[in-house]
Protein backbone atom coordinates (compact mmCIF):
# COMPACT_ATOMS: atom_id res chain seq x y z
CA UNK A 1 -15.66 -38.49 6.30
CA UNK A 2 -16.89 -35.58 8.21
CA UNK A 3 -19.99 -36.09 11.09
CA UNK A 4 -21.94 -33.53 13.12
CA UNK A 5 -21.15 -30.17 13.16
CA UNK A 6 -17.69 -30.59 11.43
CA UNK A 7 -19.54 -32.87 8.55
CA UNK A 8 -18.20 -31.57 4.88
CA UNK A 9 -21.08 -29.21 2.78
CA UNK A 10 -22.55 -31.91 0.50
CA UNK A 11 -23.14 -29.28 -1.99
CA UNK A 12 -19.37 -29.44 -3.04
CA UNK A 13 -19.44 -29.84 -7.17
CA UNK A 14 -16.30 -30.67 -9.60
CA UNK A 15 -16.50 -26.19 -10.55
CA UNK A 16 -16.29 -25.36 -7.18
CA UNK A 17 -13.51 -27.92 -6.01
CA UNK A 18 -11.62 -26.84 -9.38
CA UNK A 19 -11.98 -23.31 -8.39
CA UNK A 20 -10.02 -24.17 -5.21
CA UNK A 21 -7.41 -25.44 -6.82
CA UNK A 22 -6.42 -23.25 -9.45
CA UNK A 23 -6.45 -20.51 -6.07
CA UNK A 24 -4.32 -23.23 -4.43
CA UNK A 25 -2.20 -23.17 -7.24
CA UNK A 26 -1.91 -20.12 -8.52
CA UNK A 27 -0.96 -18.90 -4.98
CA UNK A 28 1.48 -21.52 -4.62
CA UNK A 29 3.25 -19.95 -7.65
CA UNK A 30 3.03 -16.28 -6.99
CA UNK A 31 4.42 -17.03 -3.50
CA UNK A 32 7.17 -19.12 -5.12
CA UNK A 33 8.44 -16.21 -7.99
CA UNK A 34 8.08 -13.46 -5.26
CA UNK A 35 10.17 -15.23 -2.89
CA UNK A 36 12.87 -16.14 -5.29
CA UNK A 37 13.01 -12.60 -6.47
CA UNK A 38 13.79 -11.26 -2.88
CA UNK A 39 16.20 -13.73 -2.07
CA UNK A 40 18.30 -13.04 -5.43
CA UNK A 41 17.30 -8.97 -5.87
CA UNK A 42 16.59 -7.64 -2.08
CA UNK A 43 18.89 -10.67 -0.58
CA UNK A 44 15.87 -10.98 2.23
CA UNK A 45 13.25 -14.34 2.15
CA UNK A 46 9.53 -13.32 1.65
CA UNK A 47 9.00 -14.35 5.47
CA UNK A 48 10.88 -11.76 7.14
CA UNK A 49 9.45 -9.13 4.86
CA UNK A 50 6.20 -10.94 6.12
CA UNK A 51 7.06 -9.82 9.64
CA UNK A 52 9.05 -6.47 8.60
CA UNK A 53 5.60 -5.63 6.97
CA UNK A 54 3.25 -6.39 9.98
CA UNK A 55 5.44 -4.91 12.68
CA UNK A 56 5.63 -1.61 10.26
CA UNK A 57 1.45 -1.58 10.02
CA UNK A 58 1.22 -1.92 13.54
CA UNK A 59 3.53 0.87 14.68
CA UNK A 60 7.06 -0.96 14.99
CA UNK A 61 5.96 -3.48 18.00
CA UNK A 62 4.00 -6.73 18.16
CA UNK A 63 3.74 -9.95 20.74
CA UNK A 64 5.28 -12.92 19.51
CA UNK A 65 1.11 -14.04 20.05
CA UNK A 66 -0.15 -10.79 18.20
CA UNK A 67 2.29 -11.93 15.41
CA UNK A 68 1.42 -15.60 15.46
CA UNK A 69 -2.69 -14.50 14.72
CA UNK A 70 -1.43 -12.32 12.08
CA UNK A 71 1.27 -15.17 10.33
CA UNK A 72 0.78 -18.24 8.55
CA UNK A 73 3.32 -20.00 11.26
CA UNK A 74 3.20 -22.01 14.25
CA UNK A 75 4.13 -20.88 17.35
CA UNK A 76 7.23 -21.98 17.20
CA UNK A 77 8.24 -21.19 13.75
CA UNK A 78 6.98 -17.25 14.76
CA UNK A 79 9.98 -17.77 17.73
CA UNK A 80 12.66 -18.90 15.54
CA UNK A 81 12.03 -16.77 12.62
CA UNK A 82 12.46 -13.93 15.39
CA UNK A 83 15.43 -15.66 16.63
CA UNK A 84 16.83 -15.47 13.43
CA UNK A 85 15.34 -11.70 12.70
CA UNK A 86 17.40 -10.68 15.57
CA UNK A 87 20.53 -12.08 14.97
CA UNK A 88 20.64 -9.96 11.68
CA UNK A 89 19.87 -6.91 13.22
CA UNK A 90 16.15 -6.64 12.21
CA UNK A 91 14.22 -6.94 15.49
CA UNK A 92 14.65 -6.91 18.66
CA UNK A 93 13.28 -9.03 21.34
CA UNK A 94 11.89 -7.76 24.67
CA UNK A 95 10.12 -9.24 27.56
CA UNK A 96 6.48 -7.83 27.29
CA UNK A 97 5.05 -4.86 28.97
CA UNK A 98 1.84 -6.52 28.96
CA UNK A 99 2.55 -9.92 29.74
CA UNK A 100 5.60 -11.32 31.73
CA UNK A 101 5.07 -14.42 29.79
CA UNK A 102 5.22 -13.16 26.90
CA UNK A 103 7.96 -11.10 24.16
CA UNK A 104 7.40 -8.27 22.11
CA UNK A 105 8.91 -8.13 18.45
CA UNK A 106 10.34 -4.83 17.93
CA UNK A 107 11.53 -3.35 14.59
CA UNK A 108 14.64 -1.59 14.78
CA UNK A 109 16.16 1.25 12.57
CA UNK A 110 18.20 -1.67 10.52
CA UNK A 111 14.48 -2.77 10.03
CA UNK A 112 13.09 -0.11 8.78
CA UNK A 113 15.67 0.76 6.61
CA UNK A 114 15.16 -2.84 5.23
CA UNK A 115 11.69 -2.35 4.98
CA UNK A 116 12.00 0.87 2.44
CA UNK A 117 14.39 -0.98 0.61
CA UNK A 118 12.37 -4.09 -0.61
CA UNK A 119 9.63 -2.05 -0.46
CA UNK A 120 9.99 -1.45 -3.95
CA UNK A 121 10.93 -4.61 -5.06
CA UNK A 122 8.52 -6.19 -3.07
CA UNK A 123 5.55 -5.05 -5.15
CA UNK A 124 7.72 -4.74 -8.89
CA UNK A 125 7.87 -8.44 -7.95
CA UNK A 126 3.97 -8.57 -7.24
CA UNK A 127 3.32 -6.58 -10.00
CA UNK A 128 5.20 -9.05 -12.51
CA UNK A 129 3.94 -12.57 -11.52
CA UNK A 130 0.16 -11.66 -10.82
CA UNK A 131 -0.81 -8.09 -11.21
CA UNK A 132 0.49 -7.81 -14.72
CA UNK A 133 -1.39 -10.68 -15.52
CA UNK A 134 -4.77 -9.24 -14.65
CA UNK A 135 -6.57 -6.07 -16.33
CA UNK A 136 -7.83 -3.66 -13.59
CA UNK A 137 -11.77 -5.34 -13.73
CA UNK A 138 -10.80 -8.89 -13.30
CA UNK A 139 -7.99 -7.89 -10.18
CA UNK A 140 -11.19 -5.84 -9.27
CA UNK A 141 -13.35 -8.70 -9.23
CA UNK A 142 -10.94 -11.45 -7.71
CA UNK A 143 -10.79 -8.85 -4.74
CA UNK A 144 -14.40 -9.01 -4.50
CA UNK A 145 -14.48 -13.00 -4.48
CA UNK A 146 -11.40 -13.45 -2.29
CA UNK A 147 -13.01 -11.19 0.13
CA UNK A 148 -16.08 -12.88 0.13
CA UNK A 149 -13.74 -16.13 1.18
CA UNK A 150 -12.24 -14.55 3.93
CA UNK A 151 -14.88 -12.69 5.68
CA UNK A 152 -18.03 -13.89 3.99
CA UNK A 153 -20.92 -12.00 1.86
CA UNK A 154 -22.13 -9.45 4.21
CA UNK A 155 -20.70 -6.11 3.69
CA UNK A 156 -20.96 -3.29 6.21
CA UNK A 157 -23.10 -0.53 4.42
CA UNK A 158 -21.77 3.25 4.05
CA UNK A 159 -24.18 6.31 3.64
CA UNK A 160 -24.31 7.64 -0.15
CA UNK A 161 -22.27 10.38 -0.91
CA UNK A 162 -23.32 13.24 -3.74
CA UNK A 163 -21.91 12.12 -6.82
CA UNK A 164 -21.25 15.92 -7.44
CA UNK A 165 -18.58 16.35 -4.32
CA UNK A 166 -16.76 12.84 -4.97
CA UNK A 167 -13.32 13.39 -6.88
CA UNK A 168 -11.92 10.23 -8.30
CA UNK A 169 -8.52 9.99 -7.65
CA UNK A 170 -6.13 7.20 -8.49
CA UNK A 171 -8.01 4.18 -8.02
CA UNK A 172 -9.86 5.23 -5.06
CA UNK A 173 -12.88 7.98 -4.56
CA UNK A 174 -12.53 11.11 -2.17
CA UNK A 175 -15.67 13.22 -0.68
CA UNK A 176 -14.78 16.42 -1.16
CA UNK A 177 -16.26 20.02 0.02
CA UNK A 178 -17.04 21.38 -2.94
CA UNK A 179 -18.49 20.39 -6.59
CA UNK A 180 -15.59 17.83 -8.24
CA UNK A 181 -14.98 18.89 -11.75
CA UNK A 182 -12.47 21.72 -11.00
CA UNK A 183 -10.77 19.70 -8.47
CA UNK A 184 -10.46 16.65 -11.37
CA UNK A 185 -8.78 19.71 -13.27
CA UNK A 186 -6.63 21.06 -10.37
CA UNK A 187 -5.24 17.59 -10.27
CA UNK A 188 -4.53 16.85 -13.77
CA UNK A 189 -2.67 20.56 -13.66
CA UNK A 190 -0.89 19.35 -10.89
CA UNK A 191 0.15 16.04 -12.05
CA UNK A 192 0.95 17.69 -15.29
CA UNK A 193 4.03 19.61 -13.15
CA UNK A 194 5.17 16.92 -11.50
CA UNK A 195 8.06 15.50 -13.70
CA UNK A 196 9.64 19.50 -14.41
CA UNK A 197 8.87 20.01 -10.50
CA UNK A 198 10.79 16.54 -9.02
CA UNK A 199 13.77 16.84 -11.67
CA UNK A 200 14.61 20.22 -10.56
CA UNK A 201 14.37 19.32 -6.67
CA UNK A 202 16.52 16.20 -7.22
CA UNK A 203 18.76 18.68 -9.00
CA UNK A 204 19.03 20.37 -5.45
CA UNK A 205 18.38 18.04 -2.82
CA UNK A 206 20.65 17.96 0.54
CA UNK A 207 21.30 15.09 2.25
CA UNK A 208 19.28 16.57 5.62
CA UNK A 209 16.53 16.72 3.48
CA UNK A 210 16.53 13.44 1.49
CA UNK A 211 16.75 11.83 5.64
CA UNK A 212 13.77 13.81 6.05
CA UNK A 213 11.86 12.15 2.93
CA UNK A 214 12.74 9.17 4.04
CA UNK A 215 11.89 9.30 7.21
CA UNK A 216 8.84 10.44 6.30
CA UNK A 217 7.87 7.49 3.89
CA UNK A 218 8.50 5.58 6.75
CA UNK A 219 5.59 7.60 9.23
CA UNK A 220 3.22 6.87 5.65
CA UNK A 221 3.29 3.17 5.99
CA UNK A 222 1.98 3.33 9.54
CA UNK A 223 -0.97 5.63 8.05
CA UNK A 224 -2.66 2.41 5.85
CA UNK A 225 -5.80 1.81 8.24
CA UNK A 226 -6.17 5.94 8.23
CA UNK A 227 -6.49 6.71 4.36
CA UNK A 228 -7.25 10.21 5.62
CA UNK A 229 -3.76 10.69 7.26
CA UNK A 230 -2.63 9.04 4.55
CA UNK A 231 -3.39 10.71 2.04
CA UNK A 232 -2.16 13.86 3.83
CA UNK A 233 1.15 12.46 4.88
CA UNK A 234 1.20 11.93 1.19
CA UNK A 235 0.77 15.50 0.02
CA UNK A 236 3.14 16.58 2.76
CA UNK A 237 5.96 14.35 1.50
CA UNK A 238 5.35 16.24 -1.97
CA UNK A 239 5.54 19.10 -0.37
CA UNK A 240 8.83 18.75 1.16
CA UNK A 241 10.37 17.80 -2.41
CA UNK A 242 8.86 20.97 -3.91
CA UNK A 243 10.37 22.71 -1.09
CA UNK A 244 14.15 21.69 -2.93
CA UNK A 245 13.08 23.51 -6.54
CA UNK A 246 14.61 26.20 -7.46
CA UNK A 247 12.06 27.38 -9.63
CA UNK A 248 9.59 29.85 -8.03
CA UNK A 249 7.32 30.34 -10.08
CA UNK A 250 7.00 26.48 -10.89
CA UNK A 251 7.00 25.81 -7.08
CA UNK A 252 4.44 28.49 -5.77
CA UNK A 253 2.03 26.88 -8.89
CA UNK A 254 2.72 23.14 -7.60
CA UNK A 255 1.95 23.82 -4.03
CA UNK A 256 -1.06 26.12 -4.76
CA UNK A 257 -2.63 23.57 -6.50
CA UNK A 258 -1.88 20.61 -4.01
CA UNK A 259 -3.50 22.84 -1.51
CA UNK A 260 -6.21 23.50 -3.61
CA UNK A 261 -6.88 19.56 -3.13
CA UNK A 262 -5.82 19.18 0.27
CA UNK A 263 -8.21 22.14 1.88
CA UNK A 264 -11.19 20.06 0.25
CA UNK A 265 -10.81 17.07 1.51
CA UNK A 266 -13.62 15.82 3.79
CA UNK A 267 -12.56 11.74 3.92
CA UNK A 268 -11.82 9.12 1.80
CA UNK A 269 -14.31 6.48 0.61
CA UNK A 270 -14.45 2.65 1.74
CA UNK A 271 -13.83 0.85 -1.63
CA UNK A 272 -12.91 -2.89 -1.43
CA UNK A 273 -9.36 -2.45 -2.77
CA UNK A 274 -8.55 0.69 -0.88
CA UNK A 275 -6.29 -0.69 1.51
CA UNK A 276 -4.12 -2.23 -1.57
CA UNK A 277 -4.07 0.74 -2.95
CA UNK A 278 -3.11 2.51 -0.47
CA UNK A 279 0.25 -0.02 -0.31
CA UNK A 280 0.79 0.32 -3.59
CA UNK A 281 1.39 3.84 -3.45
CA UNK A 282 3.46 3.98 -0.28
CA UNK A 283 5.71 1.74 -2.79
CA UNK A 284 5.43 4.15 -5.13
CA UNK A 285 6.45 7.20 -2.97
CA UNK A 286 9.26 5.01 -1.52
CA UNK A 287 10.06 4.35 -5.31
CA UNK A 288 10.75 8.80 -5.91
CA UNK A 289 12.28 8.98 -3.15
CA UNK A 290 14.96 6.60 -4.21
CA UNK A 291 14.89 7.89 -8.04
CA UNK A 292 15.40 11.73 -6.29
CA UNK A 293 18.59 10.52 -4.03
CA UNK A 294 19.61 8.82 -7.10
CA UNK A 295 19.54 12.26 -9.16
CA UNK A 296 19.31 10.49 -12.94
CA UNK A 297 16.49 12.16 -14.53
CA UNK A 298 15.41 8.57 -16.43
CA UNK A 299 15.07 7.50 -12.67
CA UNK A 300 12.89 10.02 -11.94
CA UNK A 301 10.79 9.89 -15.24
CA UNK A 302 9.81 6.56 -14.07
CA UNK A 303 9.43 7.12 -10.49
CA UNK A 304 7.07 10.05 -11.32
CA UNK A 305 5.36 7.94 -14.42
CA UNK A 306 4.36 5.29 -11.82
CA UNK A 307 2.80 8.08 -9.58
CA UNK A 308 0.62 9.36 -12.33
CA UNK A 309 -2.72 8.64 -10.51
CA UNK A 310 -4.90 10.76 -13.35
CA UNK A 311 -4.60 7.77 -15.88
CA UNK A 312 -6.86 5.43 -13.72
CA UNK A 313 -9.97 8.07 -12.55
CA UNK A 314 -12.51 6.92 -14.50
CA UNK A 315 -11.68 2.96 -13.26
CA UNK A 316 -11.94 4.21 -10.12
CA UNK A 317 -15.24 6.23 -10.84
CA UNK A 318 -16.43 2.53 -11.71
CA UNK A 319 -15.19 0.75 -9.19
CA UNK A 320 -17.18 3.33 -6.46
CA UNK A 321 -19.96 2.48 -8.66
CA UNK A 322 -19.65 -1.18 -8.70
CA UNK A 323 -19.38 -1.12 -4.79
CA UNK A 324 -22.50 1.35 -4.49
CA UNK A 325 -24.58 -1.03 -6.39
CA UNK A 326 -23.06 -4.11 -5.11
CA UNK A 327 -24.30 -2.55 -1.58
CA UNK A 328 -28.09 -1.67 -2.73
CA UNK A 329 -28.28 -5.61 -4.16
């Protein structure tokens, strides 16, 4: 039994301590499927992606500390799952800049390379033992809860937007210059292009410049915490792919319009799942690129299916209203 300041909440009832363990559970299980399916698909164990991932968001370097906060492992299961990260080429190990005492975790090219690859998989995987089992307003609302776990109730408050220069898009909410509704229309126009536009550019793509969209998916994953950049980085990858069809008149439409979007953009809105979102689509443009280099046009039909962001605007007109009101409780 608990005493003093460390003495267990009394208020602890059989729905609460139930609710724990289905979470306990449930994550126990989800952890479990993912892991097996990148040990037999990707041929990599969920842990190292663990690391690949947090070295990527953090610009390729970490401390072995800086990792150990950000890790479910002790100290020295962070050292020899580095160790072992090393010997296969993944990381590399160097005495810190900042501390003598200390190493930094670096990711190397293998790495990222690695990373792009079960990238993909990473989140089909995801997608298959949890997110397919939730409709869009219950994964909504278990964000909502989970966060209130991990960094309690209070939410930091953001100033109102007009309603009439917000363009939903995807399953988050931009402020934009101007009035929305021809923007929403711009975008459906341009999504409507997409598929003719990315068939005929995977029709033509060079090696140079499939490096280059790589490369670039890569600079996109260190954008998460800047939805802004992000979201730019995005448009430019789409830009370079456009910039491999041979249709003119199909290309000069496509770009107008994605500039059309791009020139209004002011910044992007907090929601509570935006930086999910915002992983789920680096997948997503990590997922084209591979169906492009592939060059099958069922590939790409997919690839460019998954990217349809139009499908989800009004859920993500709802969720910006859920949070507004959620914030003026």
């Amino acid at each position: 039994m608990f005493s003093g300041k460390g003495r267990a909440r009394r208020d602890l009832d059989s729905t609460r301590l139930r609710a724990w363990e289905v979470v306990r559970d449930a994550s126990a299980q989800v952890v479990r499927n993912i892991s097996r399916d990148l040990d037999e698909i990707a041929g990599i164990p969920l842990e190292w992606y663990s690391v690949i991932t947090r070295l990527t968001e953090a610009g390729g370097t970490l401390s072995q500390n800086e990792l150990l906060q950000r890790s479910r492992f002790s100290q020295s299961g962070v050292s020899r799952l580095a160790k072992r990260m090393e010997e296969e080429g993944l990381v590399e190990r160097r005495p810190s800049e900042h501390d003598r005492r200390n190493l930094d975790v670096v990711l190397t090219e293998h790495g990222q390379d690695v990373f792009l690859r079960v990238l993909a998989v990473h989140h089909t995987s995801v997608q298959t033992h949890f997110g397919s089992r939730l409709s869009h307003e219950e994964a909504a609302a278990l964000t909502v809860l989970m966060r209130k776990v991990l960094d309690g109730p209070e939410v930091e408050e953001e100033v109102t937007e007009n309603l009439e220069h917000l363009l939903p898009f995807g399953e988050t909410v931009l402020a934009v210059t101007s009035e929305s509704t021809p923007l929403r229309d711009i975008a459906a126009t341009r999504q409507a292009l997409e598929l003719p536009l990315v068939l005929d550019a995977a029709q033509h793509m060079t090696p140079p410049a499939l490096n280059d969209l790589r490369a670039h998916v890569l600079s996109m994953s260190r954008l998460i915490d800047e939805p802004e950049e992000f979201f730019r980085a995005d448009w430019e990858l789409h830009r370079q792919i456009a910039a491999c069809c041979r249709n003119d008149v199909l290309r000069t439409l496509y770009l107008s319009l994605l500039d059309a979007i791009a020139s209004h953009l002011k910044h992007v809105m907090l929601t509570h799942n935006l930086r999910q979102y915002l992983y789920e689509r680096l997948a997503i443009h990590a997922r084209i690129v591979d169906a492009v280099a592939s060059g099958e046009p069922d590939l790409v039909k997919a690839a460019v299916e998954a990217h349809d962001y139009t499908s989800s605007q009004l859920y993500a007109a709802k969720i910006y209203a859920d949070d507004r009101l959620a914030l003026d409780s």
